[in-house]
C-alpha atoms as a PDB file:
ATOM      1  CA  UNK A   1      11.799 -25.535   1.630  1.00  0.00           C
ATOM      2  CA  UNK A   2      10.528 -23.339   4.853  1.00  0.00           C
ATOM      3  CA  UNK A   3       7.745 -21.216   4.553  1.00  0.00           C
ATOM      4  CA  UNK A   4       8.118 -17.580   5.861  1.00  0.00           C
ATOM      5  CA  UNK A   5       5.114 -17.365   6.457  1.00  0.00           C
ATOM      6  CA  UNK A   6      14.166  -1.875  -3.903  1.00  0.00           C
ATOM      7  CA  UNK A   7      16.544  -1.257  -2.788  1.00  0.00           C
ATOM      8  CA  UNK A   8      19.369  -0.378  -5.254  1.00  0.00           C
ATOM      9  CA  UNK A   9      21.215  -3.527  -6.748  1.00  0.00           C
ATOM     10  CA  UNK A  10      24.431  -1.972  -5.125  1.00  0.00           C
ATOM     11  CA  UNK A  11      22.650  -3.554  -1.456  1.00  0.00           C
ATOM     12  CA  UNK A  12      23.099  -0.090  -0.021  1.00  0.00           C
ATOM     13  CA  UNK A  13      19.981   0.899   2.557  1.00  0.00           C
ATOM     14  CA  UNK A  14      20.918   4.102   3.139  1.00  0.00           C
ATOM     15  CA  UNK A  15      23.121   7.675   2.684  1.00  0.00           C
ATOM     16  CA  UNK A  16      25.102   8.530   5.545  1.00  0.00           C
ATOM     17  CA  UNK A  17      25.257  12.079   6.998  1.00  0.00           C
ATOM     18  CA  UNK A  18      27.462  13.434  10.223  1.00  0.00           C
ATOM     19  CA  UNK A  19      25.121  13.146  12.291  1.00  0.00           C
ATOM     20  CA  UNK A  20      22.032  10.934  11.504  1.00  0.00           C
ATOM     21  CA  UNK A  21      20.977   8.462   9.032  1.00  0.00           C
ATOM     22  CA  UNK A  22      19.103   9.391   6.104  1.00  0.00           C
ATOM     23  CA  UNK A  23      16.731   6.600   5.035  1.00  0.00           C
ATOM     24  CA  UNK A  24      15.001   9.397   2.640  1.00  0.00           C
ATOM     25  CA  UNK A  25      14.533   7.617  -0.335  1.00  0.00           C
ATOM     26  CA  UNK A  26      12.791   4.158   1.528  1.00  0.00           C
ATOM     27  CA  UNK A  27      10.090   7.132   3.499  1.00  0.00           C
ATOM     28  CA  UNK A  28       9.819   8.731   0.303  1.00  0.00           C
ATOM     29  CA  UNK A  29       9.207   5.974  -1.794  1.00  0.00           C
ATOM     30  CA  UNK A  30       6.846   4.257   1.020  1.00  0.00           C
ATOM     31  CA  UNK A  31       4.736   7.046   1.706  1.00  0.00           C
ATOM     32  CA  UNK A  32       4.309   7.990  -2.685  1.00  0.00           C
ATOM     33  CA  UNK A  33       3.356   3.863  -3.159  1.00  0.00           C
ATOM     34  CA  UNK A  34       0.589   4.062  -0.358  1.00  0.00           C
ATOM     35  CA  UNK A  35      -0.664   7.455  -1.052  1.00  0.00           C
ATOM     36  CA  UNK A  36      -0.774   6.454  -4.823  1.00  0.00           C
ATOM     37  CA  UNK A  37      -3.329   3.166  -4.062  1.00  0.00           C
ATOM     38  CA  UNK A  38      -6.048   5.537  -2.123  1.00  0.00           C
ATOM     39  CA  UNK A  39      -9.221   6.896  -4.278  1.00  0.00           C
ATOM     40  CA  UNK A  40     -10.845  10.109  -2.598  1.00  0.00           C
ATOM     41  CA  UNK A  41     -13.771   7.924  -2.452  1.00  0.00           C
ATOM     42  CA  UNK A  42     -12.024   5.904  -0.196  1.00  0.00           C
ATOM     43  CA  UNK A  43     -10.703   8.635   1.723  1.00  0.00           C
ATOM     44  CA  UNK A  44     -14.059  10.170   2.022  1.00  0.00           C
ATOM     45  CA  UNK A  45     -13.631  13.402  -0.535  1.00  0.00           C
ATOM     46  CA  UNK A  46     -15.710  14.737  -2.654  1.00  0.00           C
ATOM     47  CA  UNK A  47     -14.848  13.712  -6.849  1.00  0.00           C
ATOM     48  CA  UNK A  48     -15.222  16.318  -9.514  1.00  0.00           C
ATOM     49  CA  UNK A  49     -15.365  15.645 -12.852  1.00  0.00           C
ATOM     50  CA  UNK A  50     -12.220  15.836 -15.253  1.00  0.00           C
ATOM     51  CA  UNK A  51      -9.119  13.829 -15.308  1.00  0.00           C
ATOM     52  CA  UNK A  52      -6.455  13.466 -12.492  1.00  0.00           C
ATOM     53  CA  UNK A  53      -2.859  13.859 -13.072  1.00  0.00           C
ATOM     54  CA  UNK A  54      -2.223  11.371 -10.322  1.00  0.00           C
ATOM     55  CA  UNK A  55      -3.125   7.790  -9.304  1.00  0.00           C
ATOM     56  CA  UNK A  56      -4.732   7.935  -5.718  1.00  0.00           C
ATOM     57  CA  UNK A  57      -4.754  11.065  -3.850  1.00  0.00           C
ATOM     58  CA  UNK A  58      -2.662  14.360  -4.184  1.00  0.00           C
ATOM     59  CA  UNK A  59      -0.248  15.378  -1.425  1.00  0.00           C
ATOM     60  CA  UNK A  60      -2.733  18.228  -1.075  1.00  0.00           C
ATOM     61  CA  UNK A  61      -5.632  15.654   0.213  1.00  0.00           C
ATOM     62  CA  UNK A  62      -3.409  13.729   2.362  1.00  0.00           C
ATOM     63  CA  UNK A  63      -2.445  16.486   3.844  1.00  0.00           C
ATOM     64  CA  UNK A  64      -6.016  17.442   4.429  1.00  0.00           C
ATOM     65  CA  UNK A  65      -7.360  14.387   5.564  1.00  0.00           C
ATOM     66  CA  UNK A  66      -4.382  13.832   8.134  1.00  0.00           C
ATOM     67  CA  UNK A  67      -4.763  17.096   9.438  1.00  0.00           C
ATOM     68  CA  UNK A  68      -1.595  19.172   8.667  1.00  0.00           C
ATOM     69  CA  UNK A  69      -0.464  21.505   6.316  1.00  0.00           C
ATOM     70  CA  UNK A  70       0.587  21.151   2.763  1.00  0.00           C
ATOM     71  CA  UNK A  71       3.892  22.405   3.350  1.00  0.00           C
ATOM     72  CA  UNK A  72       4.509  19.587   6.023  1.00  0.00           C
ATOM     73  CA  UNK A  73       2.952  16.630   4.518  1.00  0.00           C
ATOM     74  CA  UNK A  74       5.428  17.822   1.389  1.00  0.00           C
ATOM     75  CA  UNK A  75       7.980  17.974   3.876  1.00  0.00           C
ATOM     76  CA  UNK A  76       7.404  14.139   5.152  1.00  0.00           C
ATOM     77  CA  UNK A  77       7.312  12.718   1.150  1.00  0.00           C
ATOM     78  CA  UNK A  78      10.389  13.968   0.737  1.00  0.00           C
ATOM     79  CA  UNK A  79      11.962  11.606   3.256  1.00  0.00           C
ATOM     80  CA  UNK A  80      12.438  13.891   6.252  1.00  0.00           C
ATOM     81  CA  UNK A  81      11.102  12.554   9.168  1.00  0.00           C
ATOM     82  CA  UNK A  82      13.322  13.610  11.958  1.00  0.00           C
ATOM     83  CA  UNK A  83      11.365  14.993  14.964  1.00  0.00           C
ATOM     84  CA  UNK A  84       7.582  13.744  13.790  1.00  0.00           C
ATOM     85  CA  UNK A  85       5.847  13.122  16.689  1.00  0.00           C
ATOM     86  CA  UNK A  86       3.515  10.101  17.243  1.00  0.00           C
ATOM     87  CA  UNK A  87       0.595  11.716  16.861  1.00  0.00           C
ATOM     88  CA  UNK A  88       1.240  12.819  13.418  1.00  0.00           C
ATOM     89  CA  UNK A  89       2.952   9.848  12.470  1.00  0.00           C
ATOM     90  CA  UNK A  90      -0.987   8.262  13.531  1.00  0.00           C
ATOM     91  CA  UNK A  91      -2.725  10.949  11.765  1.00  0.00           C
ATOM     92  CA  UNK A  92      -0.629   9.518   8.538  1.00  0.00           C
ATOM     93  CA  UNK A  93      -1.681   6.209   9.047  1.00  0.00           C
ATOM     94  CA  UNK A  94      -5.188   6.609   9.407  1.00  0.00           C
ATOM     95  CA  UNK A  95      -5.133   9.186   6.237  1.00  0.00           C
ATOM     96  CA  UNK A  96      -3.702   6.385   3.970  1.00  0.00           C
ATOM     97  CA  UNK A  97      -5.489   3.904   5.573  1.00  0.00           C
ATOM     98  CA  UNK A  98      -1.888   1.948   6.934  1.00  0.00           C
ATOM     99  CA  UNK A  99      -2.323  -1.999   7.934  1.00  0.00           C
ATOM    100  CA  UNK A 100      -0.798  -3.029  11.308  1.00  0.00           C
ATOM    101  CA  UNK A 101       1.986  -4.255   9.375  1.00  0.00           C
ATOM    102  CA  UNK A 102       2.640  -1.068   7.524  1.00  0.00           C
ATOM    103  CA  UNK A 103       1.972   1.105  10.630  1.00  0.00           C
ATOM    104  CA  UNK A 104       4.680  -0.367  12.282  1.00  0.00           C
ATOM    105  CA  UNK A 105       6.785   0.050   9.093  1.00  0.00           C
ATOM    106  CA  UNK A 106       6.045   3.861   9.340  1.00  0.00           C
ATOM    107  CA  UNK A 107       7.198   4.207  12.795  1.00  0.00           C
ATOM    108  CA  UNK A 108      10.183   1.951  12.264  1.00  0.00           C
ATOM    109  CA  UNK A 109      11.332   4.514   9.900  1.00  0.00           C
ATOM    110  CA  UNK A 110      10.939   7.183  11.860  1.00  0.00           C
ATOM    111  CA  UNK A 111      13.119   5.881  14.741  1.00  0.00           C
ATOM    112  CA  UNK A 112      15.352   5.135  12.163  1.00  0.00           C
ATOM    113  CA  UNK A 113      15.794   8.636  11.274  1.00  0.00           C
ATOM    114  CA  UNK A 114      15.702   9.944  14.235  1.00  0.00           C
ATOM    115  CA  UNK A 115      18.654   7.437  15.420  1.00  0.00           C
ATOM    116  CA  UNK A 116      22.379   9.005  15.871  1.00  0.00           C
ATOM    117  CA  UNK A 117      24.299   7.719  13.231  1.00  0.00           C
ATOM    118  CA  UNK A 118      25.015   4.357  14.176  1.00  0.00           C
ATOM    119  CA  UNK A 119      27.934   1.922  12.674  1.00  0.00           C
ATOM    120  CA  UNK A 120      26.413  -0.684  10.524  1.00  0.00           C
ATOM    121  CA  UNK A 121      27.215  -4.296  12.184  1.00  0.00           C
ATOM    122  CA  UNK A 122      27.978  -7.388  10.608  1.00  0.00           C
ATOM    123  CA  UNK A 123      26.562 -10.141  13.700  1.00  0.00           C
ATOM    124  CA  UNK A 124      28.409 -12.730  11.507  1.00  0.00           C
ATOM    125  CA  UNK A 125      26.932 -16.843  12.106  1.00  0.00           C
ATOM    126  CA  UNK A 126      23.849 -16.968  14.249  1.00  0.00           C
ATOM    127  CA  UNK A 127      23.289 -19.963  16.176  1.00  0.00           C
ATOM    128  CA  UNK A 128      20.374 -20.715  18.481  1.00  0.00           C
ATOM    129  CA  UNK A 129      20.553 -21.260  22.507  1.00  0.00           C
ATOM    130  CA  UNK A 130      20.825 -25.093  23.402  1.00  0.00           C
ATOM    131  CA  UNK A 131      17.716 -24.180  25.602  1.00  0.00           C
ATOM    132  CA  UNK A 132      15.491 -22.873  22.300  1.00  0.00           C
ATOM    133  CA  UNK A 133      16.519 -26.432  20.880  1.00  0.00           C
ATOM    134  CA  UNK A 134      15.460 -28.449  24.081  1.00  0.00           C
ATOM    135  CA  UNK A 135      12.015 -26.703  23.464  1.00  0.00           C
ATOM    136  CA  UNK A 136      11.611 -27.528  20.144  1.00  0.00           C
ATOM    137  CA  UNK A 137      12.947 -31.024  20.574  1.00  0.00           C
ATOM    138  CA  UNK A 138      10.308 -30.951  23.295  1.00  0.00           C
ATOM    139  CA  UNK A 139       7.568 -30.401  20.877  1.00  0.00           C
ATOM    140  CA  UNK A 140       6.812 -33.332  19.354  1.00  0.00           C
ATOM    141  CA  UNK A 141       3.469 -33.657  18.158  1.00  0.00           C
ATOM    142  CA  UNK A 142       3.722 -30.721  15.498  1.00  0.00           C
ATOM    143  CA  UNK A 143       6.567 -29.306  13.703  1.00  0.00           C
ATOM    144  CA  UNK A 144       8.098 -26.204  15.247  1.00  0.00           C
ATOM    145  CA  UNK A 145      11.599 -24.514  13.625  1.00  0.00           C
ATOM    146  CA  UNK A 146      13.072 -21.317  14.579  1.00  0.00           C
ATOM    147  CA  UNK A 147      14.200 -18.471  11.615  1.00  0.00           C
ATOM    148  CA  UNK A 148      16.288 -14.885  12.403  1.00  0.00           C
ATOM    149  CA  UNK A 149      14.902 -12.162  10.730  1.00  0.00           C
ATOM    150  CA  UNK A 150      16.759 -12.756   7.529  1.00  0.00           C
ATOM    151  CA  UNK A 151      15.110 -15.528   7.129  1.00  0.00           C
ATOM    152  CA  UNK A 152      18.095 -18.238   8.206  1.00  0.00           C
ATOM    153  CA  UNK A 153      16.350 -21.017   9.610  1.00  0.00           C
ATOM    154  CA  UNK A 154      18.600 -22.368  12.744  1.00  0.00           C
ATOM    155  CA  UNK A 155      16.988 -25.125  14.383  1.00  0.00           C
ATOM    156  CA  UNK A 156      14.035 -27.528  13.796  1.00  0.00           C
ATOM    157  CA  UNK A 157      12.477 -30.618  15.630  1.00  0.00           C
ATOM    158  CA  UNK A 158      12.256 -33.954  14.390  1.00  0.00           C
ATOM    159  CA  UNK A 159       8.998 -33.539  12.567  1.00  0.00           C
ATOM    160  CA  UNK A 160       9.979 -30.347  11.114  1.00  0.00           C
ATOM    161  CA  UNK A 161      12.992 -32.201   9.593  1.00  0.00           C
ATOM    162  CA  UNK A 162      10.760 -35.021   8.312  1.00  0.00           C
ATOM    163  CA  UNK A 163       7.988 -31.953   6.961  1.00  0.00           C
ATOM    164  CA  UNK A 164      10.950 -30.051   4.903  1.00  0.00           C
ATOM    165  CA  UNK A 165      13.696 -32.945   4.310  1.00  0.00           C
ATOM    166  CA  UNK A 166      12.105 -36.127   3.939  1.00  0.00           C
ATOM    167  CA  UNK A 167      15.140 -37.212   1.919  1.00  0.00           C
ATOM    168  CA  UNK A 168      17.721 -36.207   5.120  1.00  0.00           C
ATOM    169  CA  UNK A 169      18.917 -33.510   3.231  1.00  0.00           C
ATOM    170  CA  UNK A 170      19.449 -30.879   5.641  1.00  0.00           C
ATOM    171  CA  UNK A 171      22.432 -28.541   5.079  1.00  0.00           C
ATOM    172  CA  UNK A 172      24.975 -27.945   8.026  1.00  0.00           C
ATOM    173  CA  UNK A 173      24.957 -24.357   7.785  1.00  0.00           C
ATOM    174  CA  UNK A 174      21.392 -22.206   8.268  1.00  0.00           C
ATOM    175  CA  UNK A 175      19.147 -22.226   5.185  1.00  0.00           C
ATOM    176  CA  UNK A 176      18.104 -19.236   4.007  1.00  0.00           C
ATOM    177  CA  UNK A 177      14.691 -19.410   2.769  1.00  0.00           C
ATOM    178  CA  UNK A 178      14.668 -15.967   0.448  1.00  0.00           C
ATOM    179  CA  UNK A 179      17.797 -16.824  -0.699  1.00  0.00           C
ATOM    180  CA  UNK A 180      15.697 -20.345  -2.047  1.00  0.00           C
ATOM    181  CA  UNK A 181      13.249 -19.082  -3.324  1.00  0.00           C
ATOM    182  CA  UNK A 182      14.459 -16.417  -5.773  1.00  0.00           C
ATOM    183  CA  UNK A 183      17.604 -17.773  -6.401  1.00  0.00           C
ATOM    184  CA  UNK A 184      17.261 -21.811  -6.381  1.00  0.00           C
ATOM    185  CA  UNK A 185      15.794 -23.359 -10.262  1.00  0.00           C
ATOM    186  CA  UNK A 186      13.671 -25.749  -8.336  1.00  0.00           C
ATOM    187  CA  UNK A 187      11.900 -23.299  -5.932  1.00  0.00           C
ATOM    188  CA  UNK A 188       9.014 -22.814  -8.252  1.00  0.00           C
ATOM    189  CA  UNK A 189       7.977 -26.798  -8.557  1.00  0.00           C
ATOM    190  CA  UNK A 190       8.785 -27.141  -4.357  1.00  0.00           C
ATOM    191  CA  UNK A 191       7.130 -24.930  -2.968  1.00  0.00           C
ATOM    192  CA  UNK A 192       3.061 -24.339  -3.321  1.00  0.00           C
ATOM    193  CA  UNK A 193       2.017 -20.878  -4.072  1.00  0.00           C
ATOM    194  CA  UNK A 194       5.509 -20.004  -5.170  1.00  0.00           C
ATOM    195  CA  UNK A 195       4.201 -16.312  -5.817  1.00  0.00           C
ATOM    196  CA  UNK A 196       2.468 -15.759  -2.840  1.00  0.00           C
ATOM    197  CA  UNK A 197       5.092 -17.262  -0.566  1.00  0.00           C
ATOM    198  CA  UNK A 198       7.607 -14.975  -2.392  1.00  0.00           C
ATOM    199  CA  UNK A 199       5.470 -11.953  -2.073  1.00  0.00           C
ATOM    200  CA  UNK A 200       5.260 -12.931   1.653  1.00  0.00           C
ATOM    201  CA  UNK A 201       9.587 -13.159   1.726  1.00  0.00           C
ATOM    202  CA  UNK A 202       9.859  -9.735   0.369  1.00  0.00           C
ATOM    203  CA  UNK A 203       7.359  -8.083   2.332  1.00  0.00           C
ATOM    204  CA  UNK A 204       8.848  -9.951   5.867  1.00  0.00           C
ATOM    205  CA  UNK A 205      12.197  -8.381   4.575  1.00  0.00           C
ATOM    206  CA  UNK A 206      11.358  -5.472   4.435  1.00  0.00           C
ATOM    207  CA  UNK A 207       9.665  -5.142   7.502  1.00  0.00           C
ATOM    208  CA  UNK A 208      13.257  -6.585   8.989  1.00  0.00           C
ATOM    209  CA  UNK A 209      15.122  -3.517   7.079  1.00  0.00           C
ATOM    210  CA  UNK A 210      12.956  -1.250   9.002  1.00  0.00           C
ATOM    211  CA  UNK A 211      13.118  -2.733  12.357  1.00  0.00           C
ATOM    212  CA  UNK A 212      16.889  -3.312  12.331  1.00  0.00           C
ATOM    213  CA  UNK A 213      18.328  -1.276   9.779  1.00  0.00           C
ATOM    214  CA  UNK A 214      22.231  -1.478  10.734  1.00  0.00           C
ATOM    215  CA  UNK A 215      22.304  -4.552   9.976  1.00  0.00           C
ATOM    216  CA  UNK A 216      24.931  -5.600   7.490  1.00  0.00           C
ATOM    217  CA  UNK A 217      24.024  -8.978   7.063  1.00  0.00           C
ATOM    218  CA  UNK A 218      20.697  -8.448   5.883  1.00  0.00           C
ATOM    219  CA  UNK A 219      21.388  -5.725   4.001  1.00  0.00           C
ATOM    220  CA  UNK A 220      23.808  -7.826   2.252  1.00  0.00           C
ATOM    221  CA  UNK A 221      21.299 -10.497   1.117  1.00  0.00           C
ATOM    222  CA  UNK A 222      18.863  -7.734  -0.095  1.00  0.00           C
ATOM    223  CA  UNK A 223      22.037  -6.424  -2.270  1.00  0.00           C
ATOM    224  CA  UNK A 224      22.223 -10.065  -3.363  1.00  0.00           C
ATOM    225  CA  UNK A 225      18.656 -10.673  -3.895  1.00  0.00           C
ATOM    226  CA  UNK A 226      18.028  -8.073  -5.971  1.00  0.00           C
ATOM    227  CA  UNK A 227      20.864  -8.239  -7.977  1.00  0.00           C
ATOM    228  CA  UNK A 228      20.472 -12.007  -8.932  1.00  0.00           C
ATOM    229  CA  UNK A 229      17.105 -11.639  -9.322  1.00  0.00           C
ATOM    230  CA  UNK A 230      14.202  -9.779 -11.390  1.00  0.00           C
ATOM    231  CA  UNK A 231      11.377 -11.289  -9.273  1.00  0.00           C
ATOM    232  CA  UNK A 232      12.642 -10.186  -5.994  1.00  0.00           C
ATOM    233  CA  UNK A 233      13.247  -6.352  -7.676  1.00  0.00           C
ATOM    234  CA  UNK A 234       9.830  -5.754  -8.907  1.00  0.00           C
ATOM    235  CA  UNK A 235       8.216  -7.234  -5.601  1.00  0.00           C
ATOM    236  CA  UNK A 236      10.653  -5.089  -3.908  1.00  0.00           C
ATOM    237  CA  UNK A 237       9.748  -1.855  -5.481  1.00  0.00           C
ATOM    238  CA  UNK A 238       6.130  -2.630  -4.555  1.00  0.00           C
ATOM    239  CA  UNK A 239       7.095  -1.119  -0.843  1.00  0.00           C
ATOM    240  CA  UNK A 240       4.727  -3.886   0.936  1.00  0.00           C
ATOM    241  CA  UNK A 241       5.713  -4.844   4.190  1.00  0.00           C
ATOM    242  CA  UNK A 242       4.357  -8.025   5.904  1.00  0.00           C
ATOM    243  CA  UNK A 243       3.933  -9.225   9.619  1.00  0.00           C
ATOM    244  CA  UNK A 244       4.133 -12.720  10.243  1.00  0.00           C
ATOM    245  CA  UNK A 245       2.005 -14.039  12.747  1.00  0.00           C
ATOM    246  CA  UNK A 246      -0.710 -16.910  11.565  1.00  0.00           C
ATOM    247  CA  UNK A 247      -1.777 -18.006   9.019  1.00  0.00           C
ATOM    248  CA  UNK A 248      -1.925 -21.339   6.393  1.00  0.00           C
ATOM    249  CA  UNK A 249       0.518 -22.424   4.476  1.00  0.00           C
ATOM    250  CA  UNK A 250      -0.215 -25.337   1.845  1.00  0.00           C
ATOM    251  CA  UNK A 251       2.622 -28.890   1.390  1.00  0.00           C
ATOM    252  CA  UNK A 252       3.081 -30.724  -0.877  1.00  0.00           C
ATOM    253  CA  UNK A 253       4.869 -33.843   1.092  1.00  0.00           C
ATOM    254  CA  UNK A 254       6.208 -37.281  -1.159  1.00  0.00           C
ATOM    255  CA  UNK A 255       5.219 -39.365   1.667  1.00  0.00           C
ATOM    256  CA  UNK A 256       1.976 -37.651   2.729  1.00  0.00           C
ATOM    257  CA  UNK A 257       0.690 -35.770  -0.512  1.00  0.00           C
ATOM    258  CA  UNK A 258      -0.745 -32.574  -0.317  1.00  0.00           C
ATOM    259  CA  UNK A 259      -2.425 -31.089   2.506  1.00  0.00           C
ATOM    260  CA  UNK A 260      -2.441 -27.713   4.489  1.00  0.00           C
ATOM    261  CA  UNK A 261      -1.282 -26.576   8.033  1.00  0.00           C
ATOM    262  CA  UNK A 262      -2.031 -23.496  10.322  1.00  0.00           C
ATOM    263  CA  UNK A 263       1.255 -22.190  11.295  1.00  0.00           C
ATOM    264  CA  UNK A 264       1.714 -19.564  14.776  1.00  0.00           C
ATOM    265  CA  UNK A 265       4.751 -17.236  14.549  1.00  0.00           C
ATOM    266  CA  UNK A 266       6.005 -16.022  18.108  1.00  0.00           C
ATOM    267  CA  UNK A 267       8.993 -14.317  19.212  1.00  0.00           C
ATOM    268  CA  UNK A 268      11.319 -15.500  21.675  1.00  0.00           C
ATOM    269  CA  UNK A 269      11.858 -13.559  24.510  1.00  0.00           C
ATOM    270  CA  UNK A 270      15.332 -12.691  25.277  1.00  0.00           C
ATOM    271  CA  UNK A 271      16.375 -13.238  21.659  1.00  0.00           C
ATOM    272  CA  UNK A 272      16.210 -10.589  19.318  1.00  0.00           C
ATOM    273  CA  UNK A 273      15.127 -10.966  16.075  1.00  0.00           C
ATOM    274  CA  UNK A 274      14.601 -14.605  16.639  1.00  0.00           C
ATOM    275  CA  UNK A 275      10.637 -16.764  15.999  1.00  0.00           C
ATOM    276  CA  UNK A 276       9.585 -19.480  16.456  1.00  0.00           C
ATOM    277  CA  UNK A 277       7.155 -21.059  14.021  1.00  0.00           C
ATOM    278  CA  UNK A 278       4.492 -24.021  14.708  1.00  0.00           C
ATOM    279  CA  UNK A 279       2.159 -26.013  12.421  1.00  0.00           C
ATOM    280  CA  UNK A 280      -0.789 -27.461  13.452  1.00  0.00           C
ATOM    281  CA  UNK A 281      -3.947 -28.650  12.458  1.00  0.00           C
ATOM    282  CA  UNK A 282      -7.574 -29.413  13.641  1.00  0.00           C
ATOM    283  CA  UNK A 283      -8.564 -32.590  14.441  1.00  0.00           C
ATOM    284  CA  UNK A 284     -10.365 -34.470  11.170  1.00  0.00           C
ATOM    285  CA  UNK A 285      -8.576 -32.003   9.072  1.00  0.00           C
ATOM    286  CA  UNK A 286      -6.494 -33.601   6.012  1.00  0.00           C
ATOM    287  CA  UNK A 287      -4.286 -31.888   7.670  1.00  0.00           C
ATOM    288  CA  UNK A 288      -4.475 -33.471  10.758  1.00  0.00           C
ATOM    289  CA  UNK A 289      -4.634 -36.492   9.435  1.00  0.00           C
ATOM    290  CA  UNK A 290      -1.503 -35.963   7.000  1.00  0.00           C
ATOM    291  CA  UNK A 291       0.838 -34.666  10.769  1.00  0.00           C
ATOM    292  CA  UNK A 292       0.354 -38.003  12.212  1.00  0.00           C
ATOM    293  CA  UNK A 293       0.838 -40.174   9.448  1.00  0.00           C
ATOM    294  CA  UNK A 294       4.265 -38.004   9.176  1.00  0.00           C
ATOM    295  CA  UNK A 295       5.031 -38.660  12.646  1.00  0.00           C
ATOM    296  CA  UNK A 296       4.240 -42.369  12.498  1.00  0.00           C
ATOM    297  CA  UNK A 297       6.664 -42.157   8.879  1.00  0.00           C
ATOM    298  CA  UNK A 298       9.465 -40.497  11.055  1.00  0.00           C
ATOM    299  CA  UNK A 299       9.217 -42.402  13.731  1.00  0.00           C
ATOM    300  CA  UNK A 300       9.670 -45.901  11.473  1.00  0.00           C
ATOM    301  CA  UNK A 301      12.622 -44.357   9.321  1.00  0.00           C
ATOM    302  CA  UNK A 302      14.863 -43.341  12.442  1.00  0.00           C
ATOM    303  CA  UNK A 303      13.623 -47.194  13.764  1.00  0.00           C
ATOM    304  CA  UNK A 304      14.984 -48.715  10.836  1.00  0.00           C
ATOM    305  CA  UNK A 305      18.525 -46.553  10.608  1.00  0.00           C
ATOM    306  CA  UNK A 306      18.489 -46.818  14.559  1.00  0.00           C
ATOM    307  CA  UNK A 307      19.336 -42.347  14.619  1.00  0.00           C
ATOM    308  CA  UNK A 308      17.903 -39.699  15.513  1.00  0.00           C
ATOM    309  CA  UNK A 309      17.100 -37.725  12.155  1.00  0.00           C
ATOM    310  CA  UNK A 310      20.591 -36.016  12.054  1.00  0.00           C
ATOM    311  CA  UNK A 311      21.091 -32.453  13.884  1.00  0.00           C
ATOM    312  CA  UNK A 312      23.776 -30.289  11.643  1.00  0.00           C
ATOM    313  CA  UNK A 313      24.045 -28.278  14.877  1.00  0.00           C
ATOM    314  CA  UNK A 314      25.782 -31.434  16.208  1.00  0.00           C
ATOM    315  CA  UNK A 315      27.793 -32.160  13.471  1.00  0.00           C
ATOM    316  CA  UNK A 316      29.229 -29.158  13.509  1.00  0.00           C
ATOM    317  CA  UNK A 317      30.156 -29.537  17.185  1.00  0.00           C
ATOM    318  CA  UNK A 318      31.261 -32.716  16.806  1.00  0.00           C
END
């Protein structure tokens, strides 16, 4: 297992027109969700008494709050978002009180739509720069691993491999971690925090969808994800977006029990899409203590066999 930190079943992202792509619906949709979750208490407007239609505030109070008229702001949660400038795009934010992660989201969109109409790409099989590999293989005091943005994980150190396949069962090709957990029976039982963790797939997903949104091959899995499974539809239709930088993710190891690491996402210059992910721990930590008893464990099962724990980027160039 690695830790990552709705769309219609069909896959599809979005309609096409001549000119531009129309990613409607996902504004639409966004922009209804987070409106929907803000009180006018929260937003600072007076309450009268009787009952409100809606949950959260009307379009009418967003459009207040941010600024701009009720015409526009009706305008924007429609879909259309073609030629918003910045500065309302941040009035929006602030009005419906938008995390960094869903900021980002919001502006992602809207250089989506205002993109000319691009072909969607399939980038086919990722693999990951020799020189990314010497780095991680380089790191060996904590365990370090490298993901795309679909969540394919394409290259690990040694104590990576002995954190997430203590029984050397590493597959050849890239593992795709949303693809485990919402579609593999034993995902529930392997990984801790199974519902967290898979809020925390969706949400990076979707924050992919809006950053790169030609892409084919993530659209694909989304198709397939919410297809195959309920799960991933409802958290889908939640619209939450997630950034992954830091935080702590709890193991469950056979060799070293149970114990929790502080994991650092950064991306790699130069390659797109691509981050790296370390764990580490403080010193006296259970933590801690649990990484070097893992490394001493490595280190005496690659003694015994006399190998390196086994690289399926070699095999495959072998």
């Amino acid at each position: 297992m690695f830790h990552v930190i709705a769309v219609p079943p069909t896959g599809r992202m979005f309609a096409r027109t001549v000119d531009r792509v129309t990613n409607n619906s996902e504004v639409r949709e966004f922009l209804k969700s987070r409106r929907a979750r803000i009180t006018p208490e929260m937003a600072g407007l007076p309450v009268y008494g009787g009952l409100r239609r809606v949950p959260g505030l009307r379009r009418e109070e967003v459009a207040a709050v941010s600024g701009m008229s009720i015409d526009y702001y009706n305008r924007l949660e429609r879909g259309n978002l073609t030629g918003v400038s910045d500065s309302i795009l941040e009035s929006l934010a602030r009005a419906l009180k938008l995390d960094d992660a869903e900021r980002t989201y919001l502006f992602d969109l809207a250089r989506a739509a205002n993109q000319k109409r691009p072909r969607q790409r399939r980038r086919g099989p990722q693999t990951l720069n020799p020189a990314v590999q010497h780095l991680l293989d380089g790191m060996t005091g904590i365990p370090a691993f490298v993901q795309n943005g679909r969540l394919d994980v394409l290259g690990m150190n040694d104590l990576a491999r002995a954190l997430y396949h203590p029984n050397g069962d590493e597959p050849e090709r890239p593992r795709n971690f949303a693809r485990f957990v919402f579609l593999d029976a034993g995902s529930r039982e392997q990984v801790p925090g199974w519902e967290s963790t898979a809020q925390d797939v969706v949400g990076i997903l979707r924050q992919e969808e809006g950053r790169d949104p030609h892409n084919r091959d993530l659209t694909d899995l989304i198709g397939e994800l919410s297809t195959r499974s309920e799960d991933f539809r409802t958290m889908w239709a939640a619209q939450n977006v997630r950034l992954h930088r830091t935080g702590v993710k709890p193991f469950h190891h056979p060799v070293v029990g149970d114990f929790e690491l502080t994991f650092q996402a950064m991306q790699l210059p130069g390659d797109d899409g691509l981050t790296l992910i370390a764990y580490s721990a403080e010193p006296g930590t259970r933590g801690h203590d649990a990484l070097n008893l893992l490394a001493t464990w490595a280190a005496t099962a690659r003694s015994e066999t006399g190998l390196k724990t086994p690289d399926p980027a070699a095999r495959r160039r072998a």
